[in-house]
C-alpha atoms as a PDB file:
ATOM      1  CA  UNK A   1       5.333 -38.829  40.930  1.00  0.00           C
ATOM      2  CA  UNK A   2       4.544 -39.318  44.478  1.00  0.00           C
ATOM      3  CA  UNK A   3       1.056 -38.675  45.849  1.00  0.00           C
ATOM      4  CA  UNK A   4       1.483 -35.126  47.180  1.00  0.00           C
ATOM      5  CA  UNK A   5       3.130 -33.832  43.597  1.00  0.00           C
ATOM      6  CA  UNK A   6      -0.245 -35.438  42.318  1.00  0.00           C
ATOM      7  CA  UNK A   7      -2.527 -33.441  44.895  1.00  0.00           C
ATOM      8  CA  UNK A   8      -0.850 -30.473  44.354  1.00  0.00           C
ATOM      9  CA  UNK A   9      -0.772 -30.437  40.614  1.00  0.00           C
ATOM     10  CA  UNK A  10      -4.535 -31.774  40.183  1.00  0.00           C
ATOM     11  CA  UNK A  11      -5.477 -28.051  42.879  1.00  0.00           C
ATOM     12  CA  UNK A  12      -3.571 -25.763  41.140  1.00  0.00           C
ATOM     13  CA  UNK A  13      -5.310 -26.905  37.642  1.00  0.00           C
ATOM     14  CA  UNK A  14      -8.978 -27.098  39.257  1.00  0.00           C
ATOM     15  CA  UNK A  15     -10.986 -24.371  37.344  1.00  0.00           C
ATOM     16  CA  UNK A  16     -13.143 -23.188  39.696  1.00  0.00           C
ATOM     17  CA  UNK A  17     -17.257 -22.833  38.698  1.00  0.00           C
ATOM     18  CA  UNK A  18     -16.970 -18.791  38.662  1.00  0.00           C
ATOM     19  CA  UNK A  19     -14.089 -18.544  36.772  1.00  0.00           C
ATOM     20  CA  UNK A  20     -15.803 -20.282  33.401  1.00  0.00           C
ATOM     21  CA  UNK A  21     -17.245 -18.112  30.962  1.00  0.00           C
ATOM     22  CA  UNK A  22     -20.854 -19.491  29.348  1.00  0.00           C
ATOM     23  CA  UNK A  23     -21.209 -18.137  25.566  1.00  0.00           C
ATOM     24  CA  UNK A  24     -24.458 -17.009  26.454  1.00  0.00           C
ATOM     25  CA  UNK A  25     -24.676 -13.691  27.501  1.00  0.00           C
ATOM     26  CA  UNK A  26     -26.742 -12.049  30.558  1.00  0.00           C
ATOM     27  CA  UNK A  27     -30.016 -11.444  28.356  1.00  0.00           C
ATOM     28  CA  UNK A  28     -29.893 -15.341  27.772  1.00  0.00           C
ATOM     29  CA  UNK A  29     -30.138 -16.259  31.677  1.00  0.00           C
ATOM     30  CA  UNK A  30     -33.132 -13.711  31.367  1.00  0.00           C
ATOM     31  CA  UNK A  31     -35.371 -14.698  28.491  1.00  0.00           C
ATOM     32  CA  UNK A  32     -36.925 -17.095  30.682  1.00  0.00           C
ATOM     33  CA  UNK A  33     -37.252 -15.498  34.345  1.00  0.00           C
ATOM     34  CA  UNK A  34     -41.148 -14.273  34.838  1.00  0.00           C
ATOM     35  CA  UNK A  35     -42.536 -13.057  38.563  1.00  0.00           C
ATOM     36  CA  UNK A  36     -46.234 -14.232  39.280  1.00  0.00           C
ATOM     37  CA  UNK A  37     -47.257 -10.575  38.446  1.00  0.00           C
ATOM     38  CA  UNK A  38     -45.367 -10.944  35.126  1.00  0.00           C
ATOM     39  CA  UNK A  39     -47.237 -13.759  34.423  1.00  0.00           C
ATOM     40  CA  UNK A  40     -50.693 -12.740  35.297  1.00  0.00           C
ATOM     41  CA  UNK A  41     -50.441  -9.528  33.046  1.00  0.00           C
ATOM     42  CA  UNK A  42     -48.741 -11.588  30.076  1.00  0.00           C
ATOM     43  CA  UNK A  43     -51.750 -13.914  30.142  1.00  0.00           C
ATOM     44  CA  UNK A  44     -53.643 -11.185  30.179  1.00  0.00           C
ATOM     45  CA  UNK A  45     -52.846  -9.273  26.854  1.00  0.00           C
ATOM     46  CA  UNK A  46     -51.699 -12.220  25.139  1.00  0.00           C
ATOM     47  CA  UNK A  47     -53.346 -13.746  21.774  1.00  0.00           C
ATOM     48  CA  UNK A  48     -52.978 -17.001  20.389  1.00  0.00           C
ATOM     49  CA  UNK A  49     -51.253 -17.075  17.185  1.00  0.00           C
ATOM     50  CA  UNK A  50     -50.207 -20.946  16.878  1.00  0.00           C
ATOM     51  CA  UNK A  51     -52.898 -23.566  17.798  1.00  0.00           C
ATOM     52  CA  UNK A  52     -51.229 -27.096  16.664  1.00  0.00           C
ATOM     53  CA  UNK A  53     -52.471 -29.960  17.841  1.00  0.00           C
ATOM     54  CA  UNK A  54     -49.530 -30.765  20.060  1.00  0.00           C
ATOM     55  CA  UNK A  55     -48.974 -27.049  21.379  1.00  0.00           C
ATOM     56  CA  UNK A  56     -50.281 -23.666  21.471  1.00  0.00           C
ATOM     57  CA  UNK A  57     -48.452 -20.254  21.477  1.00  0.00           C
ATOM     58  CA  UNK A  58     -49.403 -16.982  22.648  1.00  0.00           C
ATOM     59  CA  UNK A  59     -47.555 -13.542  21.838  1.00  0.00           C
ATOM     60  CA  UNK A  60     -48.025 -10.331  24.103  1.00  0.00           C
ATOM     61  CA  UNK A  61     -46.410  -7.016  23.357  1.00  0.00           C
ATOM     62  CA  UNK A  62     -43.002  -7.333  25.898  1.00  0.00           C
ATOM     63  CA  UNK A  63     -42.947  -6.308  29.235  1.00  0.00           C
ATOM     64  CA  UNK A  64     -39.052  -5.560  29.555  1.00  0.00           C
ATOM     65  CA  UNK A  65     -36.706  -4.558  27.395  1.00  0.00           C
ATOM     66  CA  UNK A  66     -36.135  -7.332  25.165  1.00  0.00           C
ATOM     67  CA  UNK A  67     -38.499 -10.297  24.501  1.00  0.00           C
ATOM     68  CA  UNK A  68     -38.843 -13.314  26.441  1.00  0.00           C
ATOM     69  CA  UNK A  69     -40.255 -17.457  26.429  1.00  0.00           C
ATOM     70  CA  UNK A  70     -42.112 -19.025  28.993  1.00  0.00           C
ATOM     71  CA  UNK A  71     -42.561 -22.357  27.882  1.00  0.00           C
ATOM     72  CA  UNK A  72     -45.600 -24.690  30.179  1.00  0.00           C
ATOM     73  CA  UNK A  73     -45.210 -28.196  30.130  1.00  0.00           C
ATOM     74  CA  UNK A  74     -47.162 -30.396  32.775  1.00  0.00           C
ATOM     75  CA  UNK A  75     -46.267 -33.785  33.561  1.00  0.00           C
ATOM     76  CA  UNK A  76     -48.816 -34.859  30.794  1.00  0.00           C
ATOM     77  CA  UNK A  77     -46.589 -33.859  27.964  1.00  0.00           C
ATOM     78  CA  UNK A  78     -43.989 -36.730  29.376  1.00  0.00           C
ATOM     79  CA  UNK A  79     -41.618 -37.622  31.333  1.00  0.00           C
ATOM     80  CA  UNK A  80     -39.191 -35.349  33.046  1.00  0.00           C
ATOM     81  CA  UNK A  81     -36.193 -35.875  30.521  1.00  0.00           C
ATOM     82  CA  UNK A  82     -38.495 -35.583  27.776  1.00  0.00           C
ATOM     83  CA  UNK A  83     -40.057 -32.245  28.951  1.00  0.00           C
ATOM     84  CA  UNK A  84     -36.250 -30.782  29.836  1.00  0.00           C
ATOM     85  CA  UNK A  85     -35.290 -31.572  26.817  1.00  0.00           C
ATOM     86  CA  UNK A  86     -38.130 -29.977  25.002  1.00  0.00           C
ATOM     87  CA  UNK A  87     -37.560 -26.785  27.008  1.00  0.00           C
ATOM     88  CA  UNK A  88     -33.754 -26.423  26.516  1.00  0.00           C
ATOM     89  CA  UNK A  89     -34.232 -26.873  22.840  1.00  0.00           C
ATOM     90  CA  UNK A  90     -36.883 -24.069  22.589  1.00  0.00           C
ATOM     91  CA  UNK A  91     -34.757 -21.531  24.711  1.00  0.00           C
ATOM     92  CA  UNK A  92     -31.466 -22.481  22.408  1.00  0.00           C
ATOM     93  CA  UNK A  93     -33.727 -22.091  19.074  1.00  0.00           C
ATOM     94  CA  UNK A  94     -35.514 -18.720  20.970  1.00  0.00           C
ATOM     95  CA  UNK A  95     -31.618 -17.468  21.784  1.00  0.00           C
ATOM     96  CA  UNK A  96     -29.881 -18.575  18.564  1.00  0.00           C
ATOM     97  CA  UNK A  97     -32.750 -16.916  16.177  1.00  0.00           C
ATOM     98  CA  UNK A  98     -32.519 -13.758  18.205  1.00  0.00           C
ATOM     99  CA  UNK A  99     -36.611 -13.449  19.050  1.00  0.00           C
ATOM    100  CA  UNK A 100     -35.482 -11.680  22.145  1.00  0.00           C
ATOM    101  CA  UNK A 101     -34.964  -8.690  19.935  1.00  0.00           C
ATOM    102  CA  UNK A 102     -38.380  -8.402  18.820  1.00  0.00           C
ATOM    103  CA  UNK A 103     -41.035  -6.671  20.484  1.00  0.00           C
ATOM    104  CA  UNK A 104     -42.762  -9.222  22.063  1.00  0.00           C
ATOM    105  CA  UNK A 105     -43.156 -12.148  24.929  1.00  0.00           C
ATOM    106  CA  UNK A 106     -43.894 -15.800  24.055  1.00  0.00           C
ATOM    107  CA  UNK A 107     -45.603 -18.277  25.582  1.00  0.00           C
ATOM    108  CA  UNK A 108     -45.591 -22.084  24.805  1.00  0.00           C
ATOM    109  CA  UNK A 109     -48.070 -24.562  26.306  1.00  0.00           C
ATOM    110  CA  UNK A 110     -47.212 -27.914  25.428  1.00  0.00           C
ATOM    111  CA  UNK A 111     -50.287 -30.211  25.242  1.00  0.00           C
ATOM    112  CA  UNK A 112     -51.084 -33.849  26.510  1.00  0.00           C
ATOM    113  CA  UNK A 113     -48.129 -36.352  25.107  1.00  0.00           C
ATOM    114  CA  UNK A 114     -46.221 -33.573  23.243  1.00  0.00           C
ATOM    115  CA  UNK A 115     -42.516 -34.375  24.384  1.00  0.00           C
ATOM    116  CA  UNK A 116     -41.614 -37.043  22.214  1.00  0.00           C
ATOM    117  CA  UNK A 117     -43.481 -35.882  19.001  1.00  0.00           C
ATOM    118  CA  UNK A 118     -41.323 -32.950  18.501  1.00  0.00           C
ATOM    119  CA  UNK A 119     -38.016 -32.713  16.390  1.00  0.00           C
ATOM    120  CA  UNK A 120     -35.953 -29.720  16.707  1.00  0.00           C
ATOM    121  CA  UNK A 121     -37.023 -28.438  13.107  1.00  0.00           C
ATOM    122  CA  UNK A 122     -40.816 -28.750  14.319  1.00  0.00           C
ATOM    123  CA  UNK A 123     -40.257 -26.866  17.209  1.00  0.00           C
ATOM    124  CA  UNK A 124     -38.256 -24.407  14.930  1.00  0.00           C
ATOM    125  CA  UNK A 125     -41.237 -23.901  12.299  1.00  0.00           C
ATOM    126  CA  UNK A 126     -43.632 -23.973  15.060  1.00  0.00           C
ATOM    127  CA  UNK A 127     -41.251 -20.735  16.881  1.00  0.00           C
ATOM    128  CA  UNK A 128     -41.043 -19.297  13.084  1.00  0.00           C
ATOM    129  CA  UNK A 129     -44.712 -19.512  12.855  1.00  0.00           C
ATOM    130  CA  UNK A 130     -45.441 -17.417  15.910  1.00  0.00           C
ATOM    131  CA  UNK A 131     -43.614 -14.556  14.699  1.00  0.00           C
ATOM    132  CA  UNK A 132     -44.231 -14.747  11.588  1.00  0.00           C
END
């Protein structure tokens, strides 16, 4: 093939980024979005209902529709990859069980050197605990 035939092919089967469907649906992109005024008033009706020695959760009735997660993790907890990674697997576990369904809002505070404790079936007793 000569080098245009190449460019031409390698356009016409670019995908471009809007076209790609993500299997999560708009509620997902959602479940972790909070204003400062959200924020403020989840902090203030919220109770703590897990106290670990690694992380505490608090639960608040919901102020939307449909539950959400704001997960708090300082630079303490670890380093950046670490605390990413932490995050994205409590959203996934948060999504996947479906705790957006129930009536309230989370919130997860990671503690001091957290990150790289946690195994994704801690993190999934610890999000089973809280609702629980």
């Amino acid at each position: 093939m000569q080098k245009k035939e190449l460019v031409s092919l390698f356009v016409s089967t670019k995908i471009s980024r809007t076209s790609i469907v993500t299997p999560m649906s708009s509620i997902a992109r959602e479940i972790t979005r909070f204003s400062k005024k959200e924020i403020e008033s989840l902090f203030k009706h919220a109770r703590r209902v897990v106290r670990h020695s690694y992380v505490d959760i608090l639960k608040a009735p919901r102020l939307k529709e449909f539950g959400r997660i704001l997960v708090i993790a300082s630079a303490k907890t670890g380093n950046a990859v670490q605390r990413n990674k932490v995050k994205r697997q409590i959203r996934a576990l948060f999504y996947q069980k479906q705790y957006y369904l129930l009536p309230y809002d989370i919130i997860w505070i990671s503690k001091k050197g957290s990150a790289p404790l946690f195994t994704f079936e801690t993190l999934a007793k610890l999000l089973e605990k809280a609702y629980s």
